[in-house]
C-alpha atoms as a PDB file:
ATOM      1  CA  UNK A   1      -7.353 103.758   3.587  1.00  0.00           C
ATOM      2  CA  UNK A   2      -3.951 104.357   1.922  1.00  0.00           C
ATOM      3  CA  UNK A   3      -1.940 101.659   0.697  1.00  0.00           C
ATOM      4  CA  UNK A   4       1.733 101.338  -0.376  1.00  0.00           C
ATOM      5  CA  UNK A   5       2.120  98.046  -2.502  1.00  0.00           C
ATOM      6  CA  UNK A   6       6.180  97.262  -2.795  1.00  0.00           C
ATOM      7  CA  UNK A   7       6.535  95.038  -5.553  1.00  0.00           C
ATOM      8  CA  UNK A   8       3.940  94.826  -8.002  1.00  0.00           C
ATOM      9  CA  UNK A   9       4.210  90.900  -9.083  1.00  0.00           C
ATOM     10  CA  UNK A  10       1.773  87.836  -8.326  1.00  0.00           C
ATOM     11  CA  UNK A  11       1.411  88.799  -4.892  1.00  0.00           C
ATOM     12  CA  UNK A  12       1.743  92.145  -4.692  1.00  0.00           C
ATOM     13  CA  UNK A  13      -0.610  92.683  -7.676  1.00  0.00           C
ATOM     14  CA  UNK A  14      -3.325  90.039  -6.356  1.00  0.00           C
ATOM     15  CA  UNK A  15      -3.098  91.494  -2.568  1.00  0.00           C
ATOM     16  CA  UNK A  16      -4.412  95.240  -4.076  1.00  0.00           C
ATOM     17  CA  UNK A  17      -6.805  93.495  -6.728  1.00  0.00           C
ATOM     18  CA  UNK A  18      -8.194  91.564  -3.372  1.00  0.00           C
ATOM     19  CA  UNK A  19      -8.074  94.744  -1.123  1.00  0.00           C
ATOM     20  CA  UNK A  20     -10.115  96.548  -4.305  1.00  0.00           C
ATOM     21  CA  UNK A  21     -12.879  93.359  -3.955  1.00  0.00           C
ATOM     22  CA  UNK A  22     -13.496  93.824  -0.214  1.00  0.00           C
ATOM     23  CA  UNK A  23     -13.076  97.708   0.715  1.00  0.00           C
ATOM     24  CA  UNK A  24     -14.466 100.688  -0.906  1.00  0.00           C
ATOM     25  CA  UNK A  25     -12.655 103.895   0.117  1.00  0.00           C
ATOM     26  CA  UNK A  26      -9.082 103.212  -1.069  1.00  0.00           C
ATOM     27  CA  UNK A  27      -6.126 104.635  -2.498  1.00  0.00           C
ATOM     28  CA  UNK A  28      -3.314 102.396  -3.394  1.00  0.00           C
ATOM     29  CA  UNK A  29       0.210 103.313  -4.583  1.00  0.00           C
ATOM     30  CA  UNK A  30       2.599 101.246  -5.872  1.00  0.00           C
ATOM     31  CA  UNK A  31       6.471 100.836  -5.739  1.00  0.00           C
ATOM     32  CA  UNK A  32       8.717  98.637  -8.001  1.00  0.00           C
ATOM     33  CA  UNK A  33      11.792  98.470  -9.224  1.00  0.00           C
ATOM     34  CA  UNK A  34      10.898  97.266 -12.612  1.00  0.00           C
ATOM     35  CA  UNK A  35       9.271 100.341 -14.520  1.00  0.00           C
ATOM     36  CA  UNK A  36       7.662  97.571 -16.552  1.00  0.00           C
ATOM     37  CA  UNK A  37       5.679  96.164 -13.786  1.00  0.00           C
ATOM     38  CA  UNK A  38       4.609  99.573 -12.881  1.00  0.00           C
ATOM     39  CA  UNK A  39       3.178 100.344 -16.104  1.00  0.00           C
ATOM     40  CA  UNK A  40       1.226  97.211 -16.349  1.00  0.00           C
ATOM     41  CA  UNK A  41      -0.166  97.347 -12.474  1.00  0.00           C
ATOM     42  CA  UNK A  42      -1.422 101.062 -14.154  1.00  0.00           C
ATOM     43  CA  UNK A  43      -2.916 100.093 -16.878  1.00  0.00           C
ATOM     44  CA  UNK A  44      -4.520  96.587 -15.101  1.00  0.00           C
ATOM     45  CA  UNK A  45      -6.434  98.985 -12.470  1.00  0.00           C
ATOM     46  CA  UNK A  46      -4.110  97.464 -10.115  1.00  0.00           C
ATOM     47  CA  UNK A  47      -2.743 100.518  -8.566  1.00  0.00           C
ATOM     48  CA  UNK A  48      -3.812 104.356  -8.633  1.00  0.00           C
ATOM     49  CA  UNK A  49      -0.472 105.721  -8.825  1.00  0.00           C
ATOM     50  CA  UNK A  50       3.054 104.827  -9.145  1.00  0.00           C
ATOM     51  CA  UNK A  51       5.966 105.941  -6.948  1.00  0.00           C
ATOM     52  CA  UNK A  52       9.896 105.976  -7.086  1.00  0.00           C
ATOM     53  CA  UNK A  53      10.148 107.299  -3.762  1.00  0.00           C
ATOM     54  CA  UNK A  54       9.455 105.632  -0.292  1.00  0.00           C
ATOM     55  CA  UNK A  55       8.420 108.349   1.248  1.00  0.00           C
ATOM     56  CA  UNK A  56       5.395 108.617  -0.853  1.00  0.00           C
ATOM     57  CA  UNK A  57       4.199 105.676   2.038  1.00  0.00           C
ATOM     58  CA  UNK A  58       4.569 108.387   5.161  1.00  0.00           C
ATOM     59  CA  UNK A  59       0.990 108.901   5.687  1.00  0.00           C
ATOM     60  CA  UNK A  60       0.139 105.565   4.605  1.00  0.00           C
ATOM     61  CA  UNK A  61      -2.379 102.831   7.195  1.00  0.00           C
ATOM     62  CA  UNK A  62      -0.869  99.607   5.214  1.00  0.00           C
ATOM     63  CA  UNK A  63       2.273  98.924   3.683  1.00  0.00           C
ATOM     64  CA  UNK A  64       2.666  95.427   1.850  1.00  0.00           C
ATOM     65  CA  UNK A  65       6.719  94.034   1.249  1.00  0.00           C
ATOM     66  CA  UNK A  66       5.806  91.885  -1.852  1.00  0.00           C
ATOM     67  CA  UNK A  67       9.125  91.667  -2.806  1.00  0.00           C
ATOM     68  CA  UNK A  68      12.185  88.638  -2.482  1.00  0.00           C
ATOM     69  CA  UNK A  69      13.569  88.100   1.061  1.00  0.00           C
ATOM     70  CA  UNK A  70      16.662  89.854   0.206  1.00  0.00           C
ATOM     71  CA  UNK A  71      14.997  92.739  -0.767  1.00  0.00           C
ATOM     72  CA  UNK A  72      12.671  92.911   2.425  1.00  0.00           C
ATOM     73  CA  UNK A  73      15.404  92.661   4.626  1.00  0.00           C
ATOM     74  CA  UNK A  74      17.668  95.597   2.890  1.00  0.00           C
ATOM     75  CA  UNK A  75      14.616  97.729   2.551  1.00  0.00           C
ATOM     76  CA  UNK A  76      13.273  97.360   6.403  1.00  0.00           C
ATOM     77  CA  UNK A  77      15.842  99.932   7.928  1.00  0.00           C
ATOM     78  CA  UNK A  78      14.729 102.650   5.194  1.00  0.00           C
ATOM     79  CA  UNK A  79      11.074 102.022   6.034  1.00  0.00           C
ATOM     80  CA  UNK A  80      11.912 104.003   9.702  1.00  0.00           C
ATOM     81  CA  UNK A  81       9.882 107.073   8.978  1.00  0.00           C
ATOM     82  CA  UNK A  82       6.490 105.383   9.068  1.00  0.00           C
ATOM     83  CA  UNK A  83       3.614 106.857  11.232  1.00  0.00           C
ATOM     84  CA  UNK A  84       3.588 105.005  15.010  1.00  0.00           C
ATOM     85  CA  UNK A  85      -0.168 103.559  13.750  1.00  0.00           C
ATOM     86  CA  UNK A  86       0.784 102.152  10.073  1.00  0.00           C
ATOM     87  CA  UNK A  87       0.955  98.691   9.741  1.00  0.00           C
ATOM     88  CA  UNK A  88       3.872  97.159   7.703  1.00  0.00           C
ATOM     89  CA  UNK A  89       3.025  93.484   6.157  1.00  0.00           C
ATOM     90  CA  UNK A  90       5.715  91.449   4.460  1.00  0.00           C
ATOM     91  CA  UNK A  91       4.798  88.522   2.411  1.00  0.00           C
ATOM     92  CA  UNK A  92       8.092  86.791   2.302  1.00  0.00           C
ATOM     93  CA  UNK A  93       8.343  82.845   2.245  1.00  0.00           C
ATOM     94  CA  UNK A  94      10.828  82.743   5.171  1.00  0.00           C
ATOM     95  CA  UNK A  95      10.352  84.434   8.364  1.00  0.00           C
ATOM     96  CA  UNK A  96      13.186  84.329  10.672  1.00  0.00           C
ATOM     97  CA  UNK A  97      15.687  86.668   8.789  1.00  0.00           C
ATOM     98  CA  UNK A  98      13.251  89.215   8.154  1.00  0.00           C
ATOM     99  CA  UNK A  99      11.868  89.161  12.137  1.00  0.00           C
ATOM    100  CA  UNK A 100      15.434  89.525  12.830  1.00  0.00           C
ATOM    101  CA  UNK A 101      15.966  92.332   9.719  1.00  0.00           C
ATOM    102  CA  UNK A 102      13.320  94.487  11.302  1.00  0.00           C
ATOM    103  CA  UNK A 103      14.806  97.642  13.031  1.00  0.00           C
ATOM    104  CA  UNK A 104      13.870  98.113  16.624  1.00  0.00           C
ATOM    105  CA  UNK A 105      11.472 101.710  15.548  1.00  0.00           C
ATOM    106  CA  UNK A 106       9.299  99.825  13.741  1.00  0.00           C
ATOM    107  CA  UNK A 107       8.763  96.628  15.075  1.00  0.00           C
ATOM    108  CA  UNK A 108       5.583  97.059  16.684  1.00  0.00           C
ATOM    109  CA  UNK A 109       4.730  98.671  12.974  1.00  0.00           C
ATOM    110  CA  UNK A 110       5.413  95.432  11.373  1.00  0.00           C
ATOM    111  CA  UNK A 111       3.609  92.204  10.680  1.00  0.00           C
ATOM    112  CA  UNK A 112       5.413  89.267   9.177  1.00  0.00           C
ATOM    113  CA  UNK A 113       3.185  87.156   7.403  1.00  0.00           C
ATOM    114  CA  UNK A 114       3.339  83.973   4.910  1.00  0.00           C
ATOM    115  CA  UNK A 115       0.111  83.283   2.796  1.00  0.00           C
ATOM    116  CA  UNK A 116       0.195  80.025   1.858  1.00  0.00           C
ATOM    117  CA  UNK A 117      -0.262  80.712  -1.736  1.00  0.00           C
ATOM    118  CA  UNK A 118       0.982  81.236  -5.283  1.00  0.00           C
ATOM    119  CA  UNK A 119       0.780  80.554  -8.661  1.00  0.00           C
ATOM    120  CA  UNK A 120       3.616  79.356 -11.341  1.00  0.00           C
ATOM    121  CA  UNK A 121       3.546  82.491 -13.163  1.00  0.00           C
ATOM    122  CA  UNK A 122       4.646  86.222 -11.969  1.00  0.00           C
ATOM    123  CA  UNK A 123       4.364  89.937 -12.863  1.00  0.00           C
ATOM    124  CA  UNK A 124       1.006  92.008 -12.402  1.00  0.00           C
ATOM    125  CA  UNK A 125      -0.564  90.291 -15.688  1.00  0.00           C
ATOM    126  CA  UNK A 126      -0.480  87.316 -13.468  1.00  0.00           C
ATOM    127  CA  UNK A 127      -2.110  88.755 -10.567  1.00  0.00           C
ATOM    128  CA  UNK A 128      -5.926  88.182  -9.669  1.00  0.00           C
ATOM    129  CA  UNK A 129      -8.270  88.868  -6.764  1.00  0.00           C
ATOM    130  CA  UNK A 130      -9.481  85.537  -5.258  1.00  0.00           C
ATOM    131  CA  UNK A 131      -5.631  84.244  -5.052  1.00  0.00           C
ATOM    132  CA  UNK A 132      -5.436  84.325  -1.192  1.00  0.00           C
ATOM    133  CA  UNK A 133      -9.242  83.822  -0.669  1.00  0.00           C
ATOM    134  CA  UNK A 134      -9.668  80.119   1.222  1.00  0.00           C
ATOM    135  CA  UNK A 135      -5.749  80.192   1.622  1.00  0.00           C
ATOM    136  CA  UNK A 136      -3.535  79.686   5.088  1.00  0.00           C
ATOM    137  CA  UNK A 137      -1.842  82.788   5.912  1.00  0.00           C
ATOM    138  CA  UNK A 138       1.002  82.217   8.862  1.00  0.00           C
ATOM    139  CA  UNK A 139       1.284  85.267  10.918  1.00  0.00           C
ATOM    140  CA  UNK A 140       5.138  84.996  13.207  1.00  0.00           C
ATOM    141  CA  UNK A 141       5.854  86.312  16.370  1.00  0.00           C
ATOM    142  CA  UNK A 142       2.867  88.395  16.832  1.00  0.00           C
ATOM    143  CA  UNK A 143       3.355  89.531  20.063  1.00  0.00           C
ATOM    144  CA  UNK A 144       5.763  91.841  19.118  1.00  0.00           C
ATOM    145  CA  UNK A 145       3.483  93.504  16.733  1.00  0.00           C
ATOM    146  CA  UNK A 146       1.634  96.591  17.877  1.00  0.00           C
ATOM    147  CA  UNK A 147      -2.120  96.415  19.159  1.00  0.00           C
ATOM    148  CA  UNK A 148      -3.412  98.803  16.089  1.00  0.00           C
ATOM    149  CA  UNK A 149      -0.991  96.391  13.866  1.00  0.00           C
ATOM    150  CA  UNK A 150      -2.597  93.108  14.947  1.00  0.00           C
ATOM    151  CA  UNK A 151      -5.810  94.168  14.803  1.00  0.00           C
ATOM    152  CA  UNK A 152      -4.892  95.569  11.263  1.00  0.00           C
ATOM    153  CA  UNK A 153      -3.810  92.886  10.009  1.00  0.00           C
ATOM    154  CA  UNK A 154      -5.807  90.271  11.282  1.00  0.00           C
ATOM    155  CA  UNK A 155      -9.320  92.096   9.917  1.00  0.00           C
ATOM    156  CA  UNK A 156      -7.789  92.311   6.125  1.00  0.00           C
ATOM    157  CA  UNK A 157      -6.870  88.745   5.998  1.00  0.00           C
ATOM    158  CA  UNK A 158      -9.571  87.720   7.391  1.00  0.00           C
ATOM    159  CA  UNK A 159     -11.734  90.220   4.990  1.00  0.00           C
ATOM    160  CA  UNK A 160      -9.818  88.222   2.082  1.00  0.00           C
ATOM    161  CA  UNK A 161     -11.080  85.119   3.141  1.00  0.00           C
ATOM    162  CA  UNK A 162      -8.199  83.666   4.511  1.00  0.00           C
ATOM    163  CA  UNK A 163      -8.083  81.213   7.754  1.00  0.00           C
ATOM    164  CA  UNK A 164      -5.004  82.428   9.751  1.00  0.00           C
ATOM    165  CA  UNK A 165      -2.452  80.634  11.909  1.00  0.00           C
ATOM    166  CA  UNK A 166       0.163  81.555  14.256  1.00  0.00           C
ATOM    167  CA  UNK A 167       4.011  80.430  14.610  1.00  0.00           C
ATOM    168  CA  UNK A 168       7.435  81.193  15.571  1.00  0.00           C
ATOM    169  CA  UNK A 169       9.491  82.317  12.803  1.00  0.00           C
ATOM    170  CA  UNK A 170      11.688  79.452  13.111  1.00  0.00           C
ATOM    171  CA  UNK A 171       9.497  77.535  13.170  1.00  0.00           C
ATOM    172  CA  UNK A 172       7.572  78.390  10.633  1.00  0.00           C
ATOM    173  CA  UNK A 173      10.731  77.991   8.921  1.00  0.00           C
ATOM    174  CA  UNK A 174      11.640  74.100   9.339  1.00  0.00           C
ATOM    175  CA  UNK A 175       7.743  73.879   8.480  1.00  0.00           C
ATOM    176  CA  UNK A 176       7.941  75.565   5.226  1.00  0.00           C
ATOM    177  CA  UNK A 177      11.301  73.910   3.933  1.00  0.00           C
ATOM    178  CA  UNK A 178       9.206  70.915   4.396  1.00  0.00           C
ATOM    179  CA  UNK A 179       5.677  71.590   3.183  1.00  0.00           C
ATOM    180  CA  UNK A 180       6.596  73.825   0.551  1.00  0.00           C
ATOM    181  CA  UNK A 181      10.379  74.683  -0.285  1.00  0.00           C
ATOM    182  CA  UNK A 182      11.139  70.779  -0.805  1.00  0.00           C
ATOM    183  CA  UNK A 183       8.224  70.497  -3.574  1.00  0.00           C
ATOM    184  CA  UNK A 184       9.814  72.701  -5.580  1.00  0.00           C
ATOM    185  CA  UNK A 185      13.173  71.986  -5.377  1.00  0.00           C
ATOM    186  CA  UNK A 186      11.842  68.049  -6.430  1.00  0.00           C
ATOM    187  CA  UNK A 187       9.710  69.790  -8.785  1.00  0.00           C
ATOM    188  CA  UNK A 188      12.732  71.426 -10.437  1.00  0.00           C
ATOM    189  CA  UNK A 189      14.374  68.452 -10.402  1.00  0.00           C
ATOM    190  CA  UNK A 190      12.145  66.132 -11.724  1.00  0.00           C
ATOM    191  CA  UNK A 191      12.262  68.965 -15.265  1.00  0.00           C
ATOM    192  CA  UNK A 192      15.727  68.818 -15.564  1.00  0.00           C
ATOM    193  CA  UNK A 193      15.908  64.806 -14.908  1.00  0.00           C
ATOM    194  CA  UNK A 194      13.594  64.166 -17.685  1.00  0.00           C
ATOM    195  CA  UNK A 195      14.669  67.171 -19.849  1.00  0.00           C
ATOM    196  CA  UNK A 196      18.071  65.293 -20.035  1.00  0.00           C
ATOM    197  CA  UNK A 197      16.604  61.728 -20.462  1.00  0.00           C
ATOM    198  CA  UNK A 198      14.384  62.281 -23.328  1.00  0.00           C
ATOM    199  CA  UNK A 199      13.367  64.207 -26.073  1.00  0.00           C
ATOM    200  CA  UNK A 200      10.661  66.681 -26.865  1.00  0.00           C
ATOM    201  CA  UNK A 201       8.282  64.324 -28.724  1.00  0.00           C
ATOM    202  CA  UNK A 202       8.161  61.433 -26.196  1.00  0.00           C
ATOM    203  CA  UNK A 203       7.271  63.913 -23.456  1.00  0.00           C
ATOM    204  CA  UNK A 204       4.505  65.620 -25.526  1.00  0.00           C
ATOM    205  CA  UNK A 205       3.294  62.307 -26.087  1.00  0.00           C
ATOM    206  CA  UNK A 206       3.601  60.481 -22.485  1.00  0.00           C
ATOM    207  CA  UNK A 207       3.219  63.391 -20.361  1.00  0.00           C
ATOM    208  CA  UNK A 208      -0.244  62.287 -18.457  1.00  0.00           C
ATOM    209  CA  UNK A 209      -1.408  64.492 -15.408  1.00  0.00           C
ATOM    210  CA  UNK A 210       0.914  63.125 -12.932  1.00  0.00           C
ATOM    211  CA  UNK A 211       3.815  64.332 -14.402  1.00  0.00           C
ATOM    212  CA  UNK A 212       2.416  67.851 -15.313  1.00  0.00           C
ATOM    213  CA  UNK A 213       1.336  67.875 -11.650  1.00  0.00           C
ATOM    214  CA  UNK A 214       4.380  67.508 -10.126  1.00  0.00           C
ATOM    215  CA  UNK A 215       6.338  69.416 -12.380  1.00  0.00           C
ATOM    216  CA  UNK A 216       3.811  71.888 -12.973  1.00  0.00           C
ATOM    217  CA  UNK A 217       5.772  74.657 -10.129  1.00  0.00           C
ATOM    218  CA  UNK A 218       8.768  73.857 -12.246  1.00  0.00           C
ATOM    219  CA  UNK A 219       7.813  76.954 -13.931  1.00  0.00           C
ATOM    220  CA  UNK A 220       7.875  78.753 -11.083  1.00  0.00           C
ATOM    221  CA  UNK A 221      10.521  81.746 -11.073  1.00  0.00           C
ATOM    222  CA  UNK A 222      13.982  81.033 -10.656  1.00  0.00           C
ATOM    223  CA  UNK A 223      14.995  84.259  -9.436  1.00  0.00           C
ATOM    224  CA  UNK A 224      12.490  83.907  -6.098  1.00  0.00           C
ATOM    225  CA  UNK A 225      13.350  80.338  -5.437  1.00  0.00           C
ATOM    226  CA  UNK A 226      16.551  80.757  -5.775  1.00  0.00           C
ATOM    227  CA  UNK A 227      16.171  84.137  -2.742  1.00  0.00           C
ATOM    228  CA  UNK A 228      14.147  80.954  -1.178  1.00  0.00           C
ATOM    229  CA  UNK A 229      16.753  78.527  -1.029  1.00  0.00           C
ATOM    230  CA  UNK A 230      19.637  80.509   0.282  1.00  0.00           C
ATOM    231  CA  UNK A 231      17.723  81.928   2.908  1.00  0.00           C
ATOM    232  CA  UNK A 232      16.216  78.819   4.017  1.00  0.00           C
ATOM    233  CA  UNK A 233      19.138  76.569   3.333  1.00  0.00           C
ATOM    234  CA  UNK A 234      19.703  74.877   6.270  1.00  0.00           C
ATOM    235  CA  UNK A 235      16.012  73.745   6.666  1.00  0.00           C
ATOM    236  CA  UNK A 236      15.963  72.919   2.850  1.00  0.00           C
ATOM    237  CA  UNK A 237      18.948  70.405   2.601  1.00  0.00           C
ATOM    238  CA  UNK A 238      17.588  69.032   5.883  1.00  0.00           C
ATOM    239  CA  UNK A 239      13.769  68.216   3.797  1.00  0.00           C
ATOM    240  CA  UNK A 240      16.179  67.138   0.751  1.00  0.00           C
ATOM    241  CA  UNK A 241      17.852  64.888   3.060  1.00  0.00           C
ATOM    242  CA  UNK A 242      14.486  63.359   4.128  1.00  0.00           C
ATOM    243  CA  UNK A 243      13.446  62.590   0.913  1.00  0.00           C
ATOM    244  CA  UNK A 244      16.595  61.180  -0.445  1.00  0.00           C
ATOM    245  CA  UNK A 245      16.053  58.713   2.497  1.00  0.00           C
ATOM    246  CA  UNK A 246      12.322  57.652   1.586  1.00  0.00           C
ATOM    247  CA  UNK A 247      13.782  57.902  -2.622  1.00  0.00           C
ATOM    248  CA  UNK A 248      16.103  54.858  -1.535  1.00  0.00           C
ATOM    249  CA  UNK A 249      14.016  53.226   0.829  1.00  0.00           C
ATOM    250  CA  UNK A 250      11.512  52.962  -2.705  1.00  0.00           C
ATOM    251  CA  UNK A 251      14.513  51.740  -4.377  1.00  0.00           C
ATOM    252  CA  UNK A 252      15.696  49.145  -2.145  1.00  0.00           C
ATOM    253  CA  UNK A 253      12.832  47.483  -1.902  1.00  0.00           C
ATOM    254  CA  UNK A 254      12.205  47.559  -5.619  1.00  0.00           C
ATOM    255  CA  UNK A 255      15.678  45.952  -5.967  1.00  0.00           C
ATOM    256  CA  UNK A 256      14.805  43.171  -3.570  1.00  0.00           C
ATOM    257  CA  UNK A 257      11.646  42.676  -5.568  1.00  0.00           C
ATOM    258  CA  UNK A 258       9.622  42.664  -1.937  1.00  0.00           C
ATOM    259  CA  UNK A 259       6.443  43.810  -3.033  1.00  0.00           C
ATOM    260  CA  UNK A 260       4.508  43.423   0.236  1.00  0.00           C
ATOM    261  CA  UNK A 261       6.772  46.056   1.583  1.00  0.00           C
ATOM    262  CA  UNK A 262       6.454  48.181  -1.347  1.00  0.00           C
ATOM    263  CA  UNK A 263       2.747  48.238  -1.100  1.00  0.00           C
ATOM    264  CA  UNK A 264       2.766  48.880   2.777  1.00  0.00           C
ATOM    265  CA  UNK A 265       5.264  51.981   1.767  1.00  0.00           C
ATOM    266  CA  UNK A 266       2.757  53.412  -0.734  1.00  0.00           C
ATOM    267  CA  UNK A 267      -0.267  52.828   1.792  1.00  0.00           C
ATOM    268  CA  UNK A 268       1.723  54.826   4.703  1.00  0.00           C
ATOM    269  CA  UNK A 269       2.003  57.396   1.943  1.00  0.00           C
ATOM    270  CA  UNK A 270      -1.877  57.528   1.345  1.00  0.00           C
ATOM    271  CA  UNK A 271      -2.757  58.344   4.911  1.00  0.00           C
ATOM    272  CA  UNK A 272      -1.282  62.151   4.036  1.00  0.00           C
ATOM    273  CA  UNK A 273      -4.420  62.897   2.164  1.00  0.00           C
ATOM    274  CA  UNK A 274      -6.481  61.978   5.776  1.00  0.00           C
ATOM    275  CA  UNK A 275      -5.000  65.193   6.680  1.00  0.00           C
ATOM    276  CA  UNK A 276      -5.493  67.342   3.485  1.00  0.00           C
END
């Protein structure tokens, strides 16, 4: 099987190391626009070869768009010479633009998927093999994916271990802005709030695994959660919203000093990890 890998960070990088763990007979190029990241995917085994040139993925059975939103959607109409039976996969953490992006020759090629997965840190040193293994993977508007594409796509992720789940993109969306955009944005904002509230040596000090939890993702790129954001904005500020709601709900009650209803608050709050 030949892959094409576009975009040679976290995900890209861990999706070939993965692909390398479950299937033999492979060849897998890889495209990025940061020489750098070539280089290191290179000398990390992650990739045979490197490529500057799209067409190198002609002949190719999988292609994987491991790359920002942005970028997906600008590269989709130059992606029009593929082979009828190669499956195009795109990674991207919102799904609607992209199902939209895709030009009308390849959309039975293409597959737009969301593993529910990541790390804080980025570029191919960051990349392993078991990242999407026991993940969610959210696979949109399937139905107007190709037969050969389906079936493509479903056996790797399945092959990597991952327990798959199917949505409308805009759906999928509102879900995500929820579930996983909002965290981060909070998570970002929790950093700043304390970066500007104290100083170095109290938070080396106090900083107990709650706080490094939550502001653990804080570290998460700026650059791709910023792509994130915009194209998700909508469902984002309506999640921000939300939580600004259940913020001053906590307050109010701590103003009025009515601890019954504070504990009743928390104790809604604990029935979330029925679900988990």
């Amino acid at each position: 099987m030949k892959v094409g890998i576009i975009g040679l960070g976290l995900m890209g990088g861990s999706f070939a190391l993965a692909l390398r763990r479950i299937y033999n007979d492979l060849r897998i190029v890889g495209y990025d626009h940061n020489d750098q990241h070539g280089i290191e995917a290179l000398e990390l085994g992650i990739v045979d070869k490197v490529t500057d040139e799209l067409e190198s993925f002609a002949d190719a059975d999988l292609i994987v768009l491991a790359i920002p939103v942005d970028g997906i959607v600008a590269l989709l109409p130059h992606l029009t010479f593929v082979s009828p039976e190669t499956t195009i996969v795109d990674l991207g953490s919102t799904k609607e633009r992209i199902v939209q992006a895709v030009p009308s020759e390849i959309r039975a090629n293409f597959v737009a998927a969301h593993p529910m997965t990541g790390t804080e840190r980025f570029g191919p040193q960051a990349a392993f093999a078991e990242l999407y293994r026991g993940k969610v993977v959210v696979l949109c508007n399937i139905e107007e994916s190709g037969e050969i594409q389906r079936k493509r796509a479903k056996e790797i992720f399945s092959d990597m271990g991952m327990k798959i789940f199917y949505m409308d993109a805009a759906e999928h969306d509102r879900h995500a802005a929820f579930i996983s955009h909002m965290p981060h944005a909070l998570s970002f904002a929790l950093a700043n709030a304390v970066m500007k509230q104290e100083n170095p040596r109290a938070i080396i000090a106090l900083a107990g695994g709650g706080f490094k939890d939550m502001s653990r993702i804080a570290k998460s790129s700026p650059q791709m959660w910023t792509d994130i954001f915009k194209q998700n904005k909508s469902n984002l500020i309506e999640a921000i919203e939300c939580f600004k709601g259940e913020l001053e709900r906590c307050e109010e009650i701590v103003l009025r000093e009515d601890w019954e209803a504070l504990y009743g608050w928390m104790e809604r709050a604990n029935t979330l990890h029925e679900i988990l």
